[in-house]
Protein backbone atom coordinates (compact mmCIF):
# COMPACT_ATOMS: atom_id res chain seq x y z
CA UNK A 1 -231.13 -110.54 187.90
CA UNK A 2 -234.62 -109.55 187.41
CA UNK A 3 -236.00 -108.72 183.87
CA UNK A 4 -236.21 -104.42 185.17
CA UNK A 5 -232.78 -104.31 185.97
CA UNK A 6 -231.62 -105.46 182.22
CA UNK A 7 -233.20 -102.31 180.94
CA UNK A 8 -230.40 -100.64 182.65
CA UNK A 9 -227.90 -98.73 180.74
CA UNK A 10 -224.74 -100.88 181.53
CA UNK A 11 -223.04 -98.16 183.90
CA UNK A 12 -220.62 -100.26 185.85
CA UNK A 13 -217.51 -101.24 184.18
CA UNK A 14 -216.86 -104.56 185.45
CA UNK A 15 -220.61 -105.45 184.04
CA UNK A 16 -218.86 -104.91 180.32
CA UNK A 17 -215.92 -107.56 181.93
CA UNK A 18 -216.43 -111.42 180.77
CA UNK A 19 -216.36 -113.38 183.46
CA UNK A 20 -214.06 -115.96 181.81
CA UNK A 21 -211.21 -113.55 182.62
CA UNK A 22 -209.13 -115.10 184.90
CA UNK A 23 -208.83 -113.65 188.55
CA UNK A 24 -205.40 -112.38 188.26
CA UNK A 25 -206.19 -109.66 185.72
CA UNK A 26 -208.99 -107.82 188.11
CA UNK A 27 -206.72 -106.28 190.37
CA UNK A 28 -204.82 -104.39 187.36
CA UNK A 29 -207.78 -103.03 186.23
CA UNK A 30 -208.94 -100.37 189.15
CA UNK A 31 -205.65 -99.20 189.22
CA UNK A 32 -205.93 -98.48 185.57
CA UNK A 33 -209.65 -96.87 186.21
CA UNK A 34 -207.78 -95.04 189.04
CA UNK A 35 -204.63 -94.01 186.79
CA UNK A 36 -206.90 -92.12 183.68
CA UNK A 37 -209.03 -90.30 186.72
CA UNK A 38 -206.37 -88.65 187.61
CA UNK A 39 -204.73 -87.89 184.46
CA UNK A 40 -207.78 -86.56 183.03
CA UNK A 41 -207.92 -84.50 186.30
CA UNK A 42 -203.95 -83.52 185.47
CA UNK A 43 -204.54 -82.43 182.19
CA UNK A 44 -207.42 -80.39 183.08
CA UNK A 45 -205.25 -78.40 185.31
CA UNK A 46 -202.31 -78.24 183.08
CA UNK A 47 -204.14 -76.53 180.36
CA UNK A 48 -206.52 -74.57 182.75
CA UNK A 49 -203.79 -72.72 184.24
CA UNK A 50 -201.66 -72.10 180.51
CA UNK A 51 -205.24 -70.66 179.55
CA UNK A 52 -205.28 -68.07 182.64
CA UNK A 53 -201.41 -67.33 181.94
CA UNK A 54 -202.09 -66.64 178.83
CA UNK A 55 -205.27 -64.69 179.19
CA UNK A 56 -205.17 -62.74 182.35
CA UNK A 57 -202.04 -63.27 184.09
CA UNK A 58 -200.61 -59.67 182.08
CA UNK A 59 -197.61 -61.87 181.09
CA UNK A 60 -198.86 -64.12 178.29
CA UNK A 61 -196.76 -67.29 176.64
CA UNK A 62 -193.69 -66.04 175.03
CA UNK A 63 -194.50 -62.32 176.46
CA UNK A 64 -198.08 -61.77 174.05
CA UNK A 65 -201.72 -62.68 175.60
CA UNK A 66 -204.80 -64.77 174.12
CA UNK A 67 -206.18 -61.26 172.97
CA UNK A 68 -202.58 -60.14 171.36
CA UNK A 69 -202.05 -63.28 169.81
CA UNK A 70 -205.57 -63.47 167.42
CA UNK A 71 -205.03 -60.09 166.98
CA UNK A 72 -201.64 -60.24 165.48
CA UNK A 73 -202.88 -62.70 163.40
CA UNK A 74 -206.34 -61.36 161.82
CA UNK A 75 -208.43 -62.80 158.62
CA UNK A 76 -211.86 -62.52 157.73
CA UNK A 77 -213.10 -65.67 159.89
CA UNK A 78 -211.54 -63.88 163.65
CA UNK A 79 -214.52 -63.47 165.86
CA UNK A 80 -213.82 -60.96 168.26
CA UNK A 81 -212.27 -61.73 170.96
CA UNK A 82 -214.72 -60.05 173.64
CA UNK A 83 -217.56 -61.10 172.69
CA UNK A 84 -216.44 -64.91 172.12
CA UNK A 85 -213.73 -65.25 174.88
CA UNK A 86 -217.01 -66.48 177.60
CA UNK A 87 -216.74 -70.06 175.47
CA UNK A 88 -213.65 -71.19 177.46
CA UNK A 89 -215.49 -70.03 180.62
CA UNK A 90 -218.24 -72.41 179.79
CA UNK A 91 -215.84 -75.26 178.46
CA UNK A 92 -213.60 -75.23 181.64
CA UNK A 93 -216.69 -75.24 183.94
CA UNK A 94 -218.18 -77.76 182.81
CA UNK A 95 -215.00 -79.98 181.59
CA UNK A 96 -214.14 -78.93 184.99
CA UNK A 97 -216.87 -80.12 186.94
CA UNK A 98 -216.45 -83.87 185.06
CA UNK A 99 -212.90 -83.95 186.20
CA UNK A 100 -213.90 -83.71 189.67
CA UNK A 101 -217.21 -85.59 189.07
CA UNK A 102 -215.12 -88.74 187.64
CA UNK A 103 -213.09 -89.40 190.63
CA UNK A 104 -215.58 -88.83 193.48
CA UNK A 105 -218.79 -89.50 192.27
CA UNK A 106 -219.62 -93.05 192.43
CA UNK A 107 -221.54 -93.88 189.44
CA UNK A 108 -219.74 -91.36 187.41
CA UNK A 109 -216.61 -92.73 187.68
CA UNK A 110 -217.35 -96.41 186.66
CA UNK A 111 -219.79 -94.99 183.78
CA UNK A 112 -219.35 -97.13 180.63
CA UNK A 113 -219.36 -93.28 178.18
CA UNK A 114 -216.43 -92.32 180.91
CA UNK A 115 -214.35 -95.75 180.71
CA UNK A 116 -214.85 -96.88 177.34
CA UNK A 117 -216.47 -93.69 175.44
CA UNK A 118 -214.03 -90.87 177.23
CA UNK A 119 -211.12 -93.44 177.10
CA UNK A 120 -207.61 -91.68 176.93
CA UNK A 121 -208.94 -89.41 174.41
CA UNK A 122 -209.77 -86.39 176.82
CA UNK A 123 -206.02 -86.39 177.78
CA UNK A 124 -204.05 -86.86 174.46
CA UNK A 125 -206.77 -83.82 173.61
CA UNK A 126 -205.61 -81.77 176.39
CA UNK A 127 -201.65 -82.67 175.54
CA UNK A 128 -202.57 -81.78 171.61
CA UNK A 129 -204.54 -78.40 172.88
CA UNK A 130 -201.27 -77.27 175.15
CA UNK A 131 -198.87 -77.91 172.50
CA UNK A 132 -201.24 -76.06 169.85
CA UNK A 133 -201.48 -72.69 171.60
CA UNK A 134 -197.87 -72.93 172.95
CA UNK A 135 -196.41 -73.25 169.22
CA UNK A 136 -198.91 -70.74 168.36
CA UNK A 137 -197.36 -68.14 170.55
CA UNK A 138 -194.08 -68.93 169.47
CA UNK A 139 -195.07 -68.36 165.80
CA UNK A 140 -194.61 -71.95 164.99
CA UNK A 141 -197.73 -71.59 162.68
CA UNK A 142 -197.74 -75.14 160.61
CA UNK A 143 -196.87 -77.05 164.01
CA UNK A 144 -200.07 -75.11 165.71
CA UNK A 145 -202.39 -76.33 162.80
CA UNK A 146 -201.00 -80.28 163.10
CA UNK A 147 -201.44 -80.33 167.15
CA UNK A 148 -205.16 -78.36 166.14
CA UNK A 149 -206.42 -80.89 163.76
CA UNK A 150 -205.14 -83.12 166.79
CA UNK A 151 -207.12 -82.01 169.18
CA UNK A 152 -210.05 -81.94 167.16
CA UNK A 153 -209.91 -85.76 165.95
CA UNK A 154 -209.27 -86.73 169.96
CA UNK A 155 -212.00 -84.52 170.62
CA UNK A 156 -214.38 -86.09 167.65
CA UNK A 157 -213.38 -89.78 168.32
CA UNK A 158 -214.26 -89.27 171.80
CA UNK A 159 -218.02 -88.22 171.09
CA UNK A 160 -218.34 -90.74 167.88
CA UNK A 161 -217.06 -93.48 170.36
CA UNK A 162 -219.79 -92.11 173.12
CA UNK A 163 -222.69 -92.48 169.98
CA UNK A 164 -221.39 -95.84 169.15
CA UNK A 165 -222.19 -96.57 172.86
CA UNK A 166 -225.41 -95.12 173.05
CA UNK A 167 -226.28 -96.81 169.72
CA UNK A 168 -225.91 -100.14 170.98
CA UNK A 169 -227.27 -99.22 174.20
CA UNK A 170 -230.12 -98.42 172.26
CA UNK A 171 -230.31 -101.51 170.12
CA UNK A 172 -230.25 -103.42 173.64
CA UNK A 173 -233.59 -101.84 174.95
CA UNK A 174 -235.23 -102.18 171.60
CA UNK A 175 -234.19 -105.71 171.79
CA UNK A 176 -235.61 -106.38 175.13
CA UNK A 177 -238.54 -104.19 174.03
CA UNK A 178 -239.53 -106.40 171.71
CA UNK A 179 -238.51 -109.93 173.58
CA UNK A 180 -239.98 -108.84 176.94
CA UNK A 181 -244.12 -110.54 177.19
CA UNK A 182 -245.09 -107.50 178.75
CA UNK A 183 -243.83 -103.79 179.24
CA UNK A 184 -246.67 -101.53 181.19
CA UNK A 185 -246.32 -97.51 179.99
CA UNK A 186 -245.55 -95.61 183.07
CA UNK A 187 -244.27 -98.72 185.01
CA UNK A 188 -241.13 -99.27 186.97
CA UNK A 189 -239.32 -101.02 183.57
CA UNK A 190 -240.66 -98.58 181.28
CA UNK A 191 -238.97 -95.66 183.14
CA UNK A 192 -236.01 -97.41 183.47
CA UNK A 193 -235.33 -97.50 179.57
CA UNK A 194 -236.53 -93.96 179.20
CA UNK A 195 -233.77 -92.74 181.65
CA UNK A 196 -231.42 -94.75 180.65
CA UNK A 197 -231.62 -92.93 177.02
CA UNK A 198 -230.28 -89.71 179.03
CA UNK A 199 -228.14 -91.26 181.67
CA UNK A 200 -225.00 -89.56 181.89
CA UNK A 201 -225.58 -86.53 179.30
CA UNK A 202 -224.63 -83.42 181.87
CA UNK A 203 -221.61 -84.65 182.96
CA UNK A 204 -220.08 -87.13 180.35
CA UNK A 205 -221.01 -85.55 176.83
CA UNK A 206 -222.26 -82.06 177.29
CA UNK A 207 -218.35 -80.61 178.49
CA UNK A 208 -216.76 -82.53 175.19
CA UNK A 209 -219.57 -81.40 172.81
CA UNK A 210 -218.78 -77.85 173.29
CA UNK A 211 -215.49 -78.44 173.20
CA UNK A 212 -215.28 -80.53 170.61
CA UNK A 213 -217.70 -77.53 168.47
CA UNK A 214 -214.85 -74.74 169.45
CA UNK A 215 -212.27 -76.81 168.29
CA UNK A 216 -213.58 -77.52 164.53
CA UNK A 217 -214.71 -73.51 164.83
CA UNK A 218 -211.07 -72.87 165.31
CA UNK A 219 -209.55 -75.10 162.36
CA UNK A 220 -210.67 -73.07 159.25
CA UNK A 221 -209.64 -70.06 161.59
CA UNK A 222 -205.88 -71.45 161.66
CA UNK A 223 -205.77 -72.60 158.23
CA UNK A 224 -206.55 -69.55 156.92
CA UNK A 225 -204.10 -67.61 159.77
CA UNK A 226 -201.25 -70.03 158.25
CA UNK A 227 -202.18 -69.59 154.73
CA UNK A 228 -201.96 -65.43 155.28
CA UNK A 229 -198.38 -65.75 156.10
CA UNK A 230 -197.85 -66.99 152.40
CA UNK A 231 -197.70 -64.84 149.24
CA UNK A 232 -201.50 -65.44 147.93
CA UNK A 233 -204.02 -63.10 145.94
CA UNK A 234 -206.54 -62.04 148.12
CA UNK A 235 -208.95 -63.67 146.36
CA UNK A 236 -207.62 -66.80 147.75
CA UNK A 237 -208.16 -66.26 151.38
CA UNK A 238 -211.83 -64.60 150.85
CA UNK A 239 -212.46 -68.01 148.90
CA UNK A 240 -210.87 -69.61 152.21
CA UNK A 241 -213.07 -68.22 154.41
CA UNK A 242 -216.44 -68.56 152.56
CA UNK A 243 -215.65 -72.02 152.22
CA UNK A 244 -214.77 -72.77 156.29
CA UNK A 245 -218.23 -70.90 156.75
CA UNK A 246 -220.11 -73.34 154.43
CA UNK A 247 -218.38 -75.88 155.67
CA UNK A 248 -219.02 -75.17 159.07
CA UNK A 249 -222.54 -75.12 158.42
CA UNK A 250 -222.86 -77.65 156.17
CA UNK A 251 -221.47 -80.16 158.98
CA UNK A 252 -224.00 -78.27 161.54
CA UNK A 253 -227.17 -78.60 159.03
CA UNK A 254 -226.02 -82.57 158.94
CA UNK A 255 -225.80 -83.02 162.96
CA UNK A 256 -229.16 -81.10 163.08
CA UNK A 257 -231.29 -82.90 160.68
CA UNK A 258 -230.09 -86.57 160.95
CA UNK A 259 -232.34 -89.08 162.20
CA UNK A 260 -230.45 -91.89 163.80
CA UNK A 261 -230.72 -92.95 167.13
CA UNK A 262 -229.12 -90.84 169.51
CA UNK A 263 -228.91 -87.42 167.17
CA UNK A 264 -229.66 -84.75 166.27
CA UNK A 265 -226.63 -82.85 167.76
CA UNK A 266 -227.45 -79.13 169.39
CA UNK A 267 -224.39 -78.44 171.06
CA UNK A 268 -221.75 -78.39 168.11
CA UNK A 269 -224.03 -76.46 165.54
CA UNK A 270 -225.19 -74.08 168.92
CA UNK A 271 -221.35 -73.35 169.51
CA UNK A 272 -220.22 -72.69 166.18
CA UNK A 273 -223.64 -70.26 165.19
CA UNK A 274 -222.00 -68.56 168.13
CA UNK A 275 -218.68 -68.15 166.26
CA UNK A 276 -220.60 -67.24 163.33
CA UNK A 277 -221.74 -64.57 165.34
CA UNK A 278 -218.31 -63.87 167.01
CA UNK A 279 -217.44 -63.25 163.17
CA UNK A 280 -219.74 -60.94 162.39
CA UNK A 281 -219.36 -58.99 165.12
CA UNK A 282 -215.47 -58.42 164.36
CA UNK A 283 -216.49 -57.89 160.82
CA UNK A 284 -218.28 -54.83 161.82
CA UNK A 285 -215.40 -52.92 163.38
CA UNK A 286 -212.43 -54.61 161.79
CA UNK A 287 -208.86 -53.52 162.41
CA UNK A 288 -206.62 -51.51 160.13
CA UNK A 289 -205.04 -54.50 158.65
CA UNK A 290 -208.40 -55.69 157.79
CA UNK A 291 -209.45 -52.79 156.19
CA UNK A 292 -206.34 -52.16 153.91
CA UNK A 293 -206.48 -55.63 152.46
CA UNK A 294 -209.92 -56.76 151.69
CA UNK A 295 -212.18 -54.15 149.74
CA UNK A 296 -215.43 -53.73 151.45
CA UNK A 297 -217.66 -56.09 148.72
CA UNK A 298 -215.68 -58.49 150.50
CA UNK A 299 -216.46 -57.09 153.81
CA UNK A 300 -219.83 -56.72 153.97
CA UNK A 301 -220.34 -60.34 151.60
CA UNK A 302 -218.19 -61.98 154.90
CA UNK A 303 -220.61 -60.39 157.03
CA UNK A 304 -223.80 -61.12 155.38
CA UNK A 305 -222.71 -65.13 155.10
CA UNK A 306 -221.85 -65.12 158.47
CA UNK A 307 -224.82 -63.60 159.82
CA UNK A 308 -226.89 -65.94 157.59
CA UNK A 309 -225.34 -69.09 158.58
CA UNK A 310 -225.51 -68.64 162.42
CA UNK A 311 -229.23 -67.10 162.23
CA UNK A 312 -230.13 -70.40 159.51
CA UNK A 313 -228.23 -72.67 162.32
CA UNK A 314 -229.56 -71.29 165.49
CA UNK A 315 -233.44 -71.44 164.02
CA UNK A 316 -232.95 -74.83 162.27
CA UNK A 317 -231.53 -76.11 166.22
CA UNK A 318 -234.59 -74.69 167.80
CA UNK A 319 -237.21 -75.90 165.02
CA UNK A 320 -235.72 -79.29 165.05
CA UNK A 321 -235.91 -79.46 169.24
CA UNK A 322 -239.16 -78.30 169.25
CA UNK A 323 -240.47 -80.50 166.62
CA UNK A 324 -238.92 -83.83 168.30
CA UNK A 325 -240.26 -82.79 171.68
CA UNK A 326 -243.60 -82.64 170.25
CA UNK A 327 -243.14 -85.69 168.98
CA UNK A 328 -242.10 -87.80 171.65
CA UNK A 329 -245.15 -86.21 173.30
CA UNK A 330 -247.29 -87.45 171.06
CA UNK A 331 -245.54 -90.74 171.54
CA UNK A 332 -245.68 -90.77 175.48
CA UNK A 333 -249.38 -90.11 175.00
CA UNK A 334 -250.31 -93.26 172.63
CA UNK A 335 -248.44 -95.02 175.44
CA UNK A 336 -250.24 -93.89 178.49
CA UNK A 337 -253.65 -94.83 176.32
CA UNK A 338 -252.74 -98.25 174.82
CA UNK A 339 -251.77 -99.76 178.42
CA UNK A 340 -252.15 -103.38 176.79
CA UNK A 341 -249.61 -102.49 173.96
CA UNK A 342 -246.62 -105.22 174.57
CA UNK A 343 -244.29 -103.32 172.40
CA UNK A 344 -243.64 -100.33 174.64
CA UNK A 345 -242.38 -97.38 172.63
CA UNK A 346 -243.06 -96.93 168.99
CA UNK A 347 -239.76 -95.21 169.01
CA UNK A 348 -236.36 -94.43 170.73
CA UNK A 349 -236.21 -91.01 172.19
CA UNK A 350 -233.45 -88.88 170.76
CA UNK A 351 -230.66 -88.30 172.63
CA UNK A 352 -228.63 -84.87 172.37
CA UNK A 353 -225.50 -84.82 171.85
């Protein structure tokens, strides 16, 4: 193997293989590679079409639609439905477009984020998201909450196991960065760590990001539905729902400003500034219900926060890209003038997320 193709991102699975493994365990393992491909394309359908049933086939699950359903259930963190309801559009398109990617497209299917980042975690995801909305229709309220917050740890060990690959993928090319006699800026090597950084984003992290972003959007949203149902001063749930707004943000503000390899994040703080804004749209028209429990200090506080926290998210995303682009610029540049520099890079791209 020549000394450009170790720069590569390790793509092929049977690459991560030791080759000490004795023959007879190979054959198992394409079968395997061939078994998740199309269970992740099962599940995808599965909860695809309970989605459309519930949302547009006029029937719903257990006789009441999507729409029905949050409204039945309203607090002061329910976006409104209309204007937030385009998210699942987005996350089946492009969730659907890796389930077909990962069992026709070549390198995408023996991708080392697919077989060891996505794992099983996209399908015990998908069985946790059915059996949330399912027991949510049925008014099993607690149940909905436990298969939630299971969804969203699938969901967040699936992206935390696709940085931990990137990270050491990383860690590689700085190695051979700084082993290799001599890298040329611009040359065929050089390019090939620089796309490597990227490989794979589109189609392998972009669909579970979003996801992943609706999902924690919607957990302070069902805790506070389930703790409604209980006998609790109002106070309590307008406490509730300031706090799932700062924490909501406070987790955005971290994936936006850290600077390890491989961060900051834009598509988790993007999706849930556009809750945030779901939120304050509802907040502006809110129901009856609404209205007769929660004076409007309470109102118009819920709206203010949210307003401020998706505005404060949405500029601190685009602030942060543009500064880092600039930056690598500025990089790329020192590079293209110091052609004898044997070092390469001065830095590691950052990689969204």
């Amino acid at each position: 193997m020549s000394d450009e193709d170790d720069f590569d991102l390790p793509t092929d699975f049977p690459t991560t293989i030791e080759t000490n493994k004795s023959k007879q365990n190979l054959p198992a393992m394409p079968f395997f590679k061939k078994a998740m491909h199309a269970l992740n394309l099962l599940s995808y359908i599965v909860v695809l079409s309970t989605y459309l049933v519930a949302t547009y086939s006029g029937v719903g699950i257990n006789g009441i639609s999507d729409e029905e359903l949050f409204n039945k259930h309203p607090t002061l963190l329910t976006p409104n439905y209309k204007s937030t309801k385009f998210i699942w559009g987005v996350i089946f398109f492009t969730q659907g477009v890796f389930a077909v990617a990962q069992l026709f497209h070549p390198r995408c299917r023996d991708h080392i984020l697919l077989v060891q980042g996505i794992g099983p975690f996209f399908i015990l995801a998908s069985v946790a998201q059915l059996i949330w909305y399912v027991s949510f229709a049925y008014g099993m309220l607690i149940t909905s909450v436990v298969f939630l917050f299971g969804a969203l740890v699938c969901a967040v060990g699936l992206l935390a196991r696709q940085y931990q690959i990137f990270q050491q993928a990383e860690m590689k090319i700085e190695s051979k960065k700084n082993t290799t006699d001599m890298v040329i800026p611009g040359g065929r090597a050089q390019k090939k760590m620089e796309d490597s950084v990227d490989d794979g984003y589109l189609l392998l992290r972009f669909p579970f990001g979003i996801y992943a972003g609706w999902i924690t959007a919607m957990f302070p949203l069902m805790l506070s539905i389930v703790i409604s149902t209980f006998e609790v001063e109002v106070s309590v749930l307008v406490w509730v729902a300031v706090m799932g707004v700062a924490l909501l943000t406070g987790l955005s503000m971290g994936l936006l400003l850290r600077k390890e390899n491989g961060l900051p994040s834009y598509s988790i703080p993007s999706v849930i500034a556009y809750y945030f804004c779901g939120v304050r749209v509802e907040l502006e028209a809110p129901n009856d219900y609404i209205l007769a429990t929660y004076d409007e200090a309470y109102l118009n506080m819920m709206k203010n926060v949210s307003a401020i926290a998706a505005v404060m998210l949405l500029v601190t995303a685009v602030s942060r890209f543009v500064a880092i682009y600039l930056r690598d610029r500025c990089f790329k540049k020192n590079e293209e003038n110091d052609v004898y520099d044997s070092t390469g890079l001065d830095g590691i791209d950052y990689v969204q997320a």
